[in-house]
Protein backbone atom coordinates (compact mmCIF):
# COMPACT_ATOMS: atom_id res chain seq x y z
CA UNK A 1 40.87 129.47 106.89
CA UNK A 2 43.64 127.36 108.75
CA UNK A 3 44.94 124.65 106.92
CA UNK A 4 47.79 122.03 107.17
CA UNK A 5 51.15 122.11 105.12
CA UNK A 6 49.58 120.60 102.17
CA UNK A 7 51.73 117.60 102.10
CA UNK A 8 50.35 116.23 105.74
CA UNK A 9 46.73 116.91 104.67
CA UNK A 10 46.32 115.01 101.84
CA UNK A 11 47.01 111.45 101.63
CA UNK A 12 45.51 110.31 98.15
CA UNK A 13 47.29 111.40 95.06
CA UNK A 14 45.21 111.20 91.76
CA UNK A 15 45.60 112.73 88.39
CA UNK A 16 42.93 113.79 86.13
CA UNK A 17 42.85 114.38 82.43
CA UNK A 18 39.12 115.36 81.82
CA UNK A 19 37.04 116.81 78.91
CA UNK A 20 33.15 116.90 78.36
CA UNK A 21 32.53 113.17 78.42
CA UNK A 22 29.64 111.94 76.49
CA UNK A 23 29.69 107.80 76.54
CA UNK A 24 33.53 107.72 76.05
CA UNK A 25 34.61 104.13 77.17
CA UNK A 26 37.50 105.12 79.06
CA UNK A 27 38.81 101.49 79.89
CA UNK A 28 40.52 101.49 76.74
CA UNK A 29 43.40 103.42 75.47
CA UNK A 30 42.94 104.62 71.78
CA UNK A 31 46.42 105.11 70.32
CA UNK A 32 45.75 105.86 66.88
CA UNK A 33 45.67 109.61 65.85
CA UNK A 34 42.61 109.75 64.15
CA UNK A 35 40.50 107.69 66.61
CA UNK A 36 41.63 110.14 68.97
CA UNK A 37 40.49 113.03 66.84
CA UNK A 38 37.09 111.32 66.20
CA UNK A 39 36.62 110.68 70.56
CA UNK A 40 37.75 114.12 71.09
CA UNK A 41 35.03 115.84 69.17
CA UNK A 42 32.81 113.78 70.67
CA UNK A 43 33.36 115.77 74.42
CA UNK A 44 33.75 118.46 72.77
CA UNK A 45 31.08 120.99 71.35
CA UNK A 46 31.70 123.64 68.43
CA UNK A 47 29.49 126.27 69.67
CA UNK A 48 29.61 129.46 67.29
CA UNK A 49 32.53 128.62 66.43
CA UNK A 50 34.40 128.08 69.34
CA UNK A 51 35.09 124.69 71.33
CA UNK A 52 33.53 124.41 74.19
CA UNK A 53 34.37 122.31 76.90
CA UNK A 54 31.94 121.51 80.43
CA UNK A 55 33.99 120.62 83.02
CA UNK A 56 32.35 119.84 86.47
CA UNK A 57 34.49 119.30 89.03
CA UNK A 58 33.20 116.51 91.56
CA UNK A 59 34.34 113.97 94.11
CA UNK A 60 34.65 110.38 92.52
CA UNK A 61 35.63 106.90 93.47
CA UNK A 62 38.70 106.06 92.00
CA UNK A 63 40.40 102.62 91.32
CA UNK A 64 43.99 102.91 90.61
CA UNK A 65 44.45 98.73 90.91
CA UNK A 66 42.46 96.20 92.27
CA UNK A 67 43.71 96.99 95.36
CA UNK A 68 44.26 100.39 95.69
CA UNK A 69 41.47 102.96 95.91
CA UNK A 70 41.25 106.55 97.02
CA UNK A 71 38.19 109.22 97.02
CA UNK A 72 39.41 111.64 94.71
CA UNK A 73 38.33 115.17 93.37
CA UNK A 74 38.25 114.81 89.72
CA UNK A 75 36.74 116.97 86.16
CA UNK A 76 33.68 115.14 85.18
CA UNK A 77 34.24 111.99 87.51
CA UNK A 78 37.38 109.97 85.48
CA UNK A 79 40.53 109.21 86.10
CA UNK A 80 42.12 109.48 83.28
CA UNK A 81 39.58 111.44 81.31
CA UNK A 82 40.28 112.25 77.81
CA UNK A 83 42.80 115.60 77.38
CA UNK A 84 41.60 118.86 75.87
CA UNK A 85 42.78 118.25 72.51
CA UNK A 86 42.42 121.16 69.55
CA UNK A 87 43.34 122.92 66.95
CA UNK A 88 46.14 126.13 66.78
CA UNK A 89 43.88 128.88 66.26
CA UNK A 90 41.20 127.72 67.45
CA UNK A 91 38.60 129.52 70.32
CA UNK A 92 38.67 127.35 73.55
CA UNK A 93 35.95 127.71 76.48
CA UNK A 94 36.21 126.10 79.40
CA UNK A 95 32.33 125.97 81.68
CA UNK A 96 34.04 124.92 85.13
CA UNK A 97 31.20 123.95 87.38
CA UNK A 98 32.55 123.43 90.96
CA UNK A 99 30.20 120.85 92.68
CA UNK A 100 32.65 120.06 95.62
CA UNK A 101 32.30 121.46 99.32
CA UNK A 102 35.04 123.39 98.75
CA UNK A 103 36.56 126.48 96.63
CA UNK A 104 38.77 125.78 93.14
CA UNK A 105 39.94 127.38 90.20
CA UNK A 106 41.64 126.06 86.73
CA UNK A 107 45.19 126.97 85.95
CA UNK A 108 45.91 126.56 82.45
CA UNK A 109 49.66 125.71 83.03
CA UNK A 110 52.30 127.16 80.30
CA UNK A 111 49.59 128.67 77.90
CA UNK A 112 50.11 132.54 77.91
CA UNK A 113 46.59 133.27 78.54
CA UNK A 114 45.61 136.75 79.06
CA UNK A 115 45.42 137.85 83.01
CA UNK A 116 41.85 137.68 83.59
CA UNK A 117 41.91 133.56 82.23
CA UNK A 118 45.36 132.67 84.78
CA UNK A 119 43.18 131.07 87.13
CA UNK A 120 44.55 132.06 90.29
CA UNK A 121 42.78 133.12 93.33
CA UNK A 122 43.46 136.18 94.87
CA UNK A 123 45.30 137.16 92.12
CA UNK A 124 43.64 136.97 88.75
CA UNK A 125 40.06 135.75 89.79
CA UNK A 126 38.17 135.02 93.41
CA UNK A 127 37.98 131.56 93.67
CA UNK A 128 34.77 129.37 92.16
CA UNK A 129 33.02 128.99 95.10
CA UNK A 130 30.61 125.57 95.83
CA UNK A 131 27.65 125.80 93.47
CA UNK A 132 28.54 128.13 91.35
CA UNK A 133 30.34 128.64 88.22
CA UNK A 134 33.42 130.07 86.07
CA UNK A 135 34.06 130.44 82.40
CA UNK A 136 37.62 130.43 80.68
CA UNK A 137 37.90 131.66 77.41
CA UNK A 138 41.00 132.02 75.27
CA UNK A 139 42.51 131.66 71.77
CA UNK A 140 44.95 128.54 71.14
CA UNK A 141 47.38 130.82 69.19
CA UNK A 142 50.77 128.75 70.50
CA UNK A 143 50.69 125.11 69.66
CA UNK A 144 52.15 122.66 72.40
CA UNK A 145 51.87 120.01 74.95
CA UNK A 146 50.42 121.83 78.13
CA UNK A 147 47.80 120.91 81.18
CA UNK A 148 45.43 122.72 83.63
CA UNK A 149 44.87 122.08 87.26
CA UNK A 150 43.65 123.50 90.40
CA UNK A 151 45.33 126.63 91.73
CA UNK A 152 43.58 126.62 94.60
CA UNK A 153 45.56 125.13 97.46
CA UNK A 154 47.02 123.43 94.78
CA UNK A 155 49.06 121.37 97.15
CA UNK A 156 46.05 119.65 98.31
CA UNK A 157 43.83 119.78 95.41
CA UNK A 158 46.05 118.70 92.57
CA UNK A 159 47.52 116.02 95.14
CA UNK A 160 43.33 114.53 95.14
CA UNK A 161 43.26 114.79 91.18
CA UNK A 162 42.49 118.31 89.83
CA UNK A 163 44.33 118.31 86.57
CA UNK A 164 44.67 117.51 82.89
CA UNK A 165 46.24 117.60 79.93
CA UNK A 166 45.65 120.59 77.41
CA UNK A 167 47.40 120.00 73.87
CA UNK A 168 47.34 122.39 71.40
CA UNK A 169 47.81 120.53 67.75
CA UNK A 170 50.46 122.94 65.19
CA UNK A 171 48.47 123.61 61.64
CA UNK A 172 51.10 121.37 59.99
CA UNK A 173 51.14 118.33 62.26
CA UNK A 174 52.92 115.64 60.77
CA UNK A 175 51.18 112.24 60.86
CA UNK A 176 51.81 109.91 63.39
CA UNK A 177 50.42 106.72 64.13
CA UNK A 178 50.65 107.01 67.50
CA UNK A 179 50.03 110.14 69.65
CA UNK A 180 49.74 109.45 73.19
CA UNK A 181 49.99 111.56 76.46
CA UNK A 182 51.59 109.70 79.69
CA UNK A 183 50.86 111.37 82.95
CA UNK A 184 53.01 110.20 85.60
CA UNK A 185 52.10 110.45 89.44
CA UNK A 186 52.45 109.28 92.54
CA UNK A 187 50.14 107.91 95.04
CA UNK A 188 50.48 107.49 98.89
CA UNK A 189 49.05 104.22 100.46
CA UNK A 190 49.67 105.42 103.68
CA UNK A 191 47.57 106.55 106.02
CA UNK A 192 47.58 110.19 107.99
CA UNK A 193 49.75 108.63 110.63
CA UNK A 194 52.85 108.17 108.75
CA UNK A 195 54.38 105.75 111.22
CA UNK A 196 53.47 108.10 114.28
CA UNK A 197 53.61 111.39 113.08
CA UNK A 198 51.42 113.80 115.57
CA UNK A 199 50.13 116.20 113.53
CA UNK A 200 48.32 117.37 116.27
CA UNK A 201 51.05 119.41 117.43
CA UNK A 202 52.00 121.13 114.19
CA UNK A 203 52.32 124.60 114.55
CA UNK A 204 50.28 126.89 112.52
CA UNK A 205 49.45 130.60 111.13
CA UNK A 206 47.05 132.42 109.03
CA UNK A 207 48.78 135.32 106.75
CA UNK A 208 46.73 137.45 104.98
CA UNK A 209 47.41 139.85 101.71
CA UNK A 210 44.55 141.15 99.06
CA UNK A 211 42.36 138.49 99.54
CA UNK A 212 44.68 135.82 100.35
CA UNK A 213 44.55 133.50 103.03
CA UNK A 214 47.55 131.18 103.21
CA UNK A 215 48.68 128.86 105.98
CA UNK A 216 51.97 127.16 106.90
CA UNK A 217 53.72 124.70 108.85
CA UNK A 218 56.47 125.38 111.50
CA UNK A 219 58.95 122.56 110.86
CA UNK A 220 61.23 122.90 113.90
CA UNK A 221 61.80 119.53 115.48
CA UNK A 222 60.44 117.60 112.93
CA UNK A 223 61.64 115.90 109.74
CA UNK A 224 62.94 117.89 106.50
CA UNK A 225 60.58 117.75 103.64
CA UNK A 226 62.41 115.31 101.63
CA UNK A 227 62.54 112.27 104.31
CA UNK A 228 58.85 113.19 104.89
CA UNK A 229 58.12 112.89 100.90
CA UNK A 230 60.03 109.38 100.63
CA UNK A 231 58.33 108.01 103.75
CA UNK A 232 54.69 109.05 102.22
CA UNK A 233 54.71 108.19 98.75
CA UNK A 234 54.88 104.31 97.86
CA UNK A 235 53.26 104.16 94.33
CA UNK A 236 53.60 104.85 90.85
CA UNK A 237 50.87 105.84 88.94
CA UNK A 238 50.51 106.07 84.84
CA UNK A 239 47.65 107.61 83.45
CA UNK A 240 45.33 106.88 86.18
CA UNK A 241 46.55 103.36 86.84
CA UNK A 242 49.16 101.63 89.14
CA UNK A 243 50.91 98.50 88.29
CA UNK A 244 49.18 95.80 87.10
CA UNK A 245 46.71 98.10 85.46
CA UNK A 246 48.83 100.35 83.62
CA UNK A 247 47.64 99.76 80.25
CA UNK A 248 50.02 98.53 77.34
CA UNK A 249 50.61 100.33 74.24
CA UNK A 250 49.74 98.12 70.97
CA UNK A 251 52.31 98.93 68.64
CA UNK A 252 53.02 97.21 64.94
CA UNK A 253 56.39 97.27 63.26
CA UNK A 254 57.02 100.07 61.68
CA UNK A 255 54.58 103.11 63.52
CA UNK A 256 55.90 106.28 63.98
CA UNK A 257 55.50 107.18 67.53
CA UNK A 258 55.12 110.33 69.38
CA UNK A 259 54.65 110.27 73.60
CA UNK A 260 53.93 113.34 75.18
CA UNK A 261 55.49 112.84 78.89
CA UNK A 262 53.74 114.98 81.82
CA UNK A 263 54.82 115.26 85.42
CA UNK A 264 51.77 115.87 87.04
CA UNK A 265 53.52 114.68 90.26
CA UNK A 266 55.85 115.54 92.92
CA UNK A 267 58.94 114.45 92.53
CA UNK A 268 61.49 114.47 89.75
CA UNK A 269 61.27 111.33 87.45
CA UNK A 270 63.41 109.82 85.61
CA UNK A 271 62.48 107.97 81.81
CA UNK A 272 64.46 105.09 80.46
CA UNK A 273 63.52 103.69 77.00
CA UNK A 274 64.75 100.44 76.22
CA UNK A 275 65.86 99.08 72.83
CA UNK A 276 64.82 101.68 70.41
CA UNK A 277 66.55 105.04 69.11
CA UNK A 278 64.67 108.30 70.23
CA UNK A 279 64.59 112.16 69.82
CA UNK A 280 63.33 114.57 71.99
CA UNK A 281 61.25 117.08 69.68
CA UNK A 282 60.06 119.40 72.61
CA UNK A 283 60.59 121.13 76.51
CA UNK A 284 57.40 122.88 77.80
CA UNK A 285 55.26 121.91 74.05
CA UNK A 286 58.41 124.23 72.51
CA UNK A 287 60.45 122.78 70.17
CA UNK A 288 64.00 121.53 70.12
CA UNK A 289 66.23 122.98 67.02
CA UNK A 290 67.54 120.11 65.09
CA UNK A 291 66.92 117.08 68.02
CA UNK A 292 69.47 114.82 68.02
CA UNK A 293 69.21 110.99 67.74
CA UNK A 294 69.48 109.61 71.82
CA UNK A 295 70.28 105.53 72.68
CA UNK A 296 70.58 104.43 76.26
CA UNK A 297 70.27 107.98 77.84
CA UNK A 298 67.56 108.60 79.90
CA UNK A 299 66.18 112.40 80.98
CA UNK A 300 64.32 113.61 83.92
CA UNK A 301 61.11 115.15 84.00
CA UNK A 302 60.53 117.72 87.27
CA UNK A 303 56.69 118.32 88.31
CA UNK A 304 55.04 120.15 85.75
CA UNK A 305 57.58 119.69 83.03
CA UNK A 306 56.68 118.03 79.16
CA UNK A 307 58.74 116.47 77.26
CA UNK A 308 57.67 115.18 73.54
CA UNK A 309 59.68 112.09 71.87
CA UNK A 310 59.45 110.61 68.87
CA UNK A 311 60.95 107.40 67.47
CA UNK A 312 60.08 104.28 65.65
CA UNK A 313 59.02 100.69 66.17
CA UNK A 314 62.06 99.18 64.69
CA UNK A 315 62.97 96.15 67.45
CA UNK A 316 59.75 94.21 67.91
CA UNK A 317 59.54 92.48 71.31
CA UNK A 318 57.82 93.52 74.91
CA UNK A 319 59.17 96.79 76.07
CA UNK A 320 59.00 98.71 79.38
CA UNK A 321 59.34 102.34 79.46
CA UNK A 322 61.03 103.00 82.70
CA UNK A 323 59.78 105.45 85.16
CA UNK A 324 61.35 105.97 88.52
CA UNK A 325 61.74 109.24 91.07
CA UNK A 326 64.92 109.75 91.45
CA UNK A 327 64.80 110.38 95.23
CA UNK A 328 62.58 107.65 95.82
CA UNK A 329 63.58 105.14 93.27
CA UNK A 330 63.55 101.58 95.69
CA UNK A 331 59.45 102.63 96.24
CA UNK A 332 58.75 104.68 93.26
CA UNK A 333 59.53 102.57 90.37
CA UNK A 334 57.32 101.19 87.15
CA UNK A 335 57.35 100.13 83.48
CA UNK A 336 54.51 101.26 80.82
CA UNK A 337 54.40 98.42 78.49
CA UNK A 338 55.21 98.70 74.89
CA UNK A 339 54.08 95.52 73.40
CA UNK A 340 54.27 94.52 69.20
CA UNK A 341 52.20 92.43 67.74
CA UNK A 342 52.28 88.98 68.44
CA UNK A 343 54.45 89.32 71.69
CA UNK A 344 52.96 89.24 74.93
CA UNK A 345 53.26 91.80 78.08
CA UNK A 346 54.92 88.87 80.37
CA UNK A 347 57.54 89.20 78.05
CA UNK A 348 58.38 92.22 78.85
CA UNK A 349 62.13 93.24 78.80
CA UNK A 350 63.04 96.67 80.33
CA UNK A 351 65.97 99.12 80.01
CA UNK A 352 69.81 97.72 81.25
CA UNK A 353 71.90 100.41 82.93
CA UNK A 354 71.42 104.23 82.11
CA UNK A 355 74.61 105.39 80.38
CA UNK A 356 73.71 108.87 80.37
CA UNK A 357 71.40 111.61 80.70
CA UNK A 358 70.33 114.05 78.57
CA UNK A 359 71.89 117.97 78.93
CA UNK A 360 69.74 120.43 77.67
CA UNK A 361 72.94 122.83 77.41
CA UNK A 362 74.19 121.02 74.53
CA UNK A 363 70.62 118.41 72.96
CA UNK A 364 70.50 119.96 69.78
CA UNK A 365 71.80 122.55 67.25
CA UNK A 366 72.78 125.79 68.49
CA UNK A 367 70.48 128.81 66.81
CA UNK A 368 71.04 132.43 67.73
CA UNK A 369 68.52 134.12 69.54
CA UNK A 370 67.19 137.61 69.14
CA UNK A 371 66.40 138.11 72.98
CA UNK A 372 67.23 142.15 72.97
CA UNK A 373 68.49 144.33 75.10
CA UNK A 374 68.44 143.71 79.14
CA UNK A 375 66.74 146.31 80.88
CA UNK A 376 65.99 144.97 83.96
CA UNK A 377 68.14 142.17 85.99
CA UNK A 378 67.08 140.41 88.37
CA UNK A 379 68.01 137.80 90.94
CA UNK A 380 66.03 134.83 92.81
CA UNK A 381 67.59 132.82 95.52
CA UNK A 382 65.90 130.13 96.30
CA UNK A 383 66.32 128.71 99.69
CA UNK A 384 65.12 127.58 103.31
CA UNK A 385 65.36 128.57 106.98
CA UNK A 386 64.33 125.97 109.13
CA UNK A 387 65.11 122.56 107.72
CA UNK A 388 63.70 122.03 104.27
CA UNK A 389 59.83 122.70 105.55
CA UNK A 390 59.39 126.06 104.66
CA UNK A 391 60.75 127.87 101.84
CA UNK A 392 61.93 131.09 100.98
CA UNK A 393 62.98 133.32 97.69
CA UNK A 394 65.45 135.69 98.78
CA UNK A 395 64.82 135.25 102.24
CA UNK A 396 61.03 136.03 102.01
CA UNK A 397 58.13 134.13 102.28
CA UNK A 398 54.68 134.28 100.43
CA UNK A 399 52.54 136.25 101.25
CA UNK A 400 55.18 138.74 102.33
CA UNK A 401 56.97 137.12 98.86
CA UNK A 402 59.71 138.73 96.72
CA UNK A 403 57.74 141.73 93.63
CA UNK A 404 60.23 141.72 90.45
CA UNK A 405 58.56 144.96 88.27
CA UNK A 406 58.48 145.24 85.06
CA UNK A 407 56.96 147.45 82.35
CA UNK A 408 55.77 146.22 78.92
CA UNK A 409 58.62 146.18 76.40
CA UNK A 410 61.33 144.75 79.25
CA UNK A 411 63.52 142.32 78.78
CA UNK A 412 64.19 140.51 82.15
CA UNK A 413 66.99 138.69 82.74
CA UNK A 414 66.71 136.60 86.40
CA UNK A 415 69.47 134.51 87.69
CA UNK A 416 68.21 131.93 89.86
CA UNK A 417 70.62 130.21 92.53
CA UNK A 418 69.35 126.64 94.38
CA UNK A 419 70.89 126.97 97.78
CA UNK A 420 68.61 123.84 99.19
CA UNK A 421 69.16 120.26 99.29
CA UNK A 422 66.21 119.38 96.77
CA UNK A 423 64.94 120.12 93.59
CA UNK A 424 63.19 123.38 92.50
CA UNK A 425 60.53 123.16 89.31
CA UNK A 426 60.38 127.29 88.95
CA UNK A 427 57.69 128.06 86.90
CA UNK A 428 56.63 131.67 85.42
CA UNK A 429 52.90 132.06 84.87
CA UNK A 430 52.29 134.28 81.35
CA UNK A 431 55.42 134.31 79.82
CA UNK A 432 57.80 131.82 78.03
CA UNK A 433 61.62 132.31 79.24
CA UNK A 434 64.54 131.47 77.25
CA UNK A 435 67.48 129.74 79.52
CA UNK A 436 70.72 131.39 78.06
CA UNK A 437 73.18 129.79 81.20
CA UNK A 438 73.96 127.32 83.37
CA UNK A 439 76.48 127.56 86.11
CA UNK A 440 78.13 130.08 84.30
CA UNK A 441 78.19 128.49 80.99
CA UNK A 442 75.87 129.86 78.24
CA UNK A 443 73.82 126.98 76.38
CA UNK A 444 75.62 125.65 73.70
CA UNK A 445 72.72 123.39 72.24
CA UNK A 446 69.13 124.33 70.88
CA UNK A 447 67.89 127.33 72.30
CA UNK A 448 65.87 126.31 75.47
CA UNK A 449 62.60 128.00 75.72
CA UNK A 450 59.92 126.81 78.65
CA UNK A 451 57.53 128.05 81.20
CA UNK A 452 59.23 125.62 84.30
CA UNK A 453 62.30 125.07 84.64
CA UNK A 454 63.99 122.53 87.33
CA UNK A 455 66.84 124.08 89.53
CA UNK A 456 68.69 121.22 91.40
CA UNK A 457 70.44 121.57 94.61
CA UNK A 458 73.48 123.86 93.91
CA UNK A 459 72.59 124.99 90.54
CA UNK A 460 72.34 128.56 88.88
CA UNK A 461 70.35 129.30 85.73
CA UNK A 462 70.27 132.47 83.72
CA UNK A 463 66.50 133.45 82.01
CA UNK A 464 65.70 135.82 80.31
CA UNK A 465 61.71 136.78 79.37
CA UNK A 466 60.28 139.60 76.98
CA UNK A 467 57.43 141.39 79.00
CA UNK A 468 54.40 141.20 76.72
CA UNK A 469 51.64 140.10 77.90
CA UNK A 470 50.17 142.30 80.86
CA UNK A 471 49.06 141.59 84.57
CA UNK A 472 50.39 140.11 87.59
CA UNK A 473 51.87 136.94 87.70
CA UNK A 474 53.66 134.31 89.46
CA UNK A 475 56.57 132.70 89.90
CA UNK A 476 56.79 129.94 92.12
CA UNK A 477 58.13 126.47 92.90
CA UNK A 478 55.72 124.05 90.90
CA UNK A 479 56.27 121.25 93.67
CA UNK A 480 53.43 122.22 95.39
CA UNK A 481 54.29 121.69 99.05
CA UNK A 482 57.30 123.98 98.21
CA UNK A 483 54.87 126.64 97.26
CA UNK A 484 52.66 126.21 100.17
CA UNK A 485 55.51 126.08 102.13
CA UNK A 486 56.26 129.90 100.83
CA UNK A 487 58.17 129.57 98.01
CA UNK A 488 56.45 132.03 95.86
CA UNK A 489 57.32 135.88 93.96
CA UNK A 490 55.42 137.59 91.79
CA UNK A 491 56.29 139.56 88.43
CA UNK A 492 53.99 142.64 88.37
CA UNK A 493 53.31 145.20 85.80
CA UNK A 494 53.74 148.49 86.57
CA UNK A 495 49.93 150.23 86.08
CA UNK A 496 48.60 147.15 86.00
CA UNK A 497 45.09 146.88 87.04
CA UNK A 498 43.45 143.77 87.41
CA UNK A 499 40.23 143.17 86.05
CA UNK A 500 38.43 141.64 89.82
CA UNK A 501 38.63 142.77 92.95
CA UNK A 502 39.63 139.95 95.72
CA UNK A 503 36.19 138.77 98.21
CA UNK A 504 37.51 138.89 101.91
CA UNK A 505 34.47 136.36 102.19
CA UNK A 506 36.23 134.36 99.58
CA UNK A 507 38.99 132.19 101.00
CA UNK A 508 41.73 132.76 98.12
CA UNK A 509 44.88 130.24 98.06
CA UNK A 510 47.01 130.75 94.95
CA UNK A 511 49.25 127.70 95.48
């Protein structure tokens, strides 16, 4: 099955946080914890004992402003549908009913689900074919802020609207009075010609491995990936909405305030809050030892990163969360209203100059970790041979990609080295790492524990991973086109077998 570099094939960029929706009135924005308790029982069903979620997965109509509309692929036909919201301990299921022409599958991104529930084609399951069906079953043993998407061709399918958000709730929470998700995204107005782009003469292969089939673009002669990004992508888009529609967030004096921040996106973003005192409480749904109180710095958030902040409504006024992509910022640039009572949006006053940025080598209070002894060292150079459209981890390419193995019981220490001019989001499927070092310097803040982490241009990270949870997984670039483009390796078990065998009739794309 041929297909284009994922990035020239699909033009309309969605995002998708669906549930089983029974009469939810998804024009409004509930931002009170127990409301959204009460709605998300109501898509969800307690079926001997375990919560069960339908997910059908559909092409919808999709309105991001009054102007701006794109046919997307979407769970249960909204955009944003309500997130997968439960309880730690608690028995999820997941009925994905695939209804489109096409094959998908559901990633459950960060979650260490066992093998069998990754959700990648080719690798852990054949891909849900059209018409027919796939359950998902796993225990919610690790609370967090996480998200599913599509895995299949992800470059293409998440970039129409396959994903969600997928928060797991600690035993203790603390009360807030708000506890909201914002998904951030980018759409492309553009249309396939780009300003003139002949895609007609793009150059393309079919590789082959185990089921696989995986295609990419030969760049020679044509622009690198990050000019091509910047030209295509021209708006922001928060939770399902582009500016004017982005809703605003009633607030009252005095609320406590948590936001869980997703990049469901494609580039790396950058968040600015504006007259108000902050702490960042979690990386990945982890948490941060002893967060420290932040004013005027902003932090960026790579594609498929979370970060969870906290603070209070202490300044009343019209506030605009900032949100720009770095790269991009002159076209990709918005505010998500904050507005008090008895102020109005037009009011609305955003942040003045970023004085900093956050470091997550020194947020927080140093703890000592009990990672072990190394027993297997690894390293992963990430890199490119022809211009920034293809990618490459130590010089190889997926399918023919980079193995690290391990046995049960390692402790893996990778270093990874950025030796391209853009940013890397490396994330591992199945495992949580620790990062002990950057550039040479060990962390001197909280301990930093995630599932992706994003390697800029130039930059070298240390990780190191326990091996304890069994199969065969990956670890690729979570910018998509960076993925399709080859950047992908695998960690593999030794002994592992894995529980399906891979269709040759099915086409399988685990990007």
């Amino acid at each position: 099955m041929k297909k284009l570099y994922g990035m020239m094939v699909t033009f309309a960029l969605t995002f998708v946080i669906a549930g089983c929706v029974n009469n939810v009135d998804h024009s409004v924005m509930d931002h009170n914890t127990s409301k959204q308790t009460e709605q998300n029982q109501e898509i969800a069903a307690t079926v001997d004992g375990k919560k069960v979620f339908n997910l059908d997965v559909t092409e919808a109509h999709w309105m991001f402003n009054d102007e701006i509309m794109t046919d997307a692929w979407t769970y249960n036909g909204t955009m944003p549908g309500e997130e997968i919201r439960v309880q730690e301990g608690d028995t999820v299921v997941l009925n994905v009913q695939n209804l489109l022409d096409v094959p998908t599958a559901i990633h459950l991104h960060g979650f260490p689900v066992p093998h069998e529930m990754d959700g990648v084609p080719g690798v852990t399951q054949n891909a849900i074919m059209p018409g027919e069906s796939f359950t998902y079953e796993y225990e919610a043993t690790v609370p967090g802020t996480y998200w599913y998407h599509s895995h299949q061709d992800g470059a293409t399918q998440v970039d129409k609207g396959l994903y969600g958000v997928f928060i797991v709730e600690p035993a203790n929470q603390k009360p807030y009075d708000i506890d909201e998700v914002i998904v951030i995204d980018e759409h492309s107005t553009m249309d396939m010609n780009m300003g003139g782009m002949d895609h007609g003469n793009m150059d393309m292969g079919n590789m082959n491995m185990g089921g696989m089939d995986h295609g990419r673009m030969n760049g020679e002669g044509g622009m690198g990936h990050a000019q091509m990004m910047n030209q295509m992508y021209d708006t922001m888009i928060i939770n399902g909405k582009a500016s004017p529609q982005i809703e605003a967030m009633s607030v009252t004096e005095g609320d406590k305030v948590k936001l869980r921040f997703v990049n469901a996106g494609l580039f790396t973003q950058v968040v600015s809050i504006p007259g108000h005192s902050f702490k960042i409480t979690h990386y990945d749904g982890q948490p941060v030892n002893e967060p420290e109180i932040l004013n005027d710095t902003a932090f960026r958030i790579a594609p498929a990163e979370r970060y969870e902040v906290e603070f209070e409504m202490n300044n009343p006024g019209a506030w605009g969360i900032q949100v720009f992509a770095e790269e991009n910022q002159e076209r990709l640039n918005t505010l998500i209203p904050i507005v008090y009572d008895g102020y109005e949006e037009e009011e609305l006053q955003a942040a003045e100059a970023i004085s900093s940025f956050l470091d997550l080598t020194t947020y927080g209070e140093s703890q000592e970790l009990e990672l072990g002894e190394i027993t297997k060292e690894y390293d992963m150079l990430l890199g490119t041979d022809d211009g920034e459209m293809s990618f490459t981890i130590n010089g190889k390419q997926f399918p023919d990609h980079e193995i690290y193995e391990v046995e049960e019981g390692d402790v893996v220490k990778v270093t990874i080295v950025n030796d391209t001019g853009v940013d890397h989001p490396m994330h591992l499927h199945g495992e949580f790492f620790n990062v002990v070092s950057k550039n040479g310097n060990p962390i001197a803040g909280s301990p930093v524990l995630k599932d992706t982490l994003n390697v800029r241009p130039g930059e070298t990270y240390e990780i190191v991973f326990e091996a304890k949870n069994p199969g065969n997984w990956l670890f690729h670039c979570h910018e998509f086109h960076h993925a399709s483009g080859g950047m992908v390796a695998e960690v593999q078990y030794q002994g592992f077998e894995p529980a399906f065998t891979p269709d040759p009739n099915i086409p399988n794309i685990p990007e």
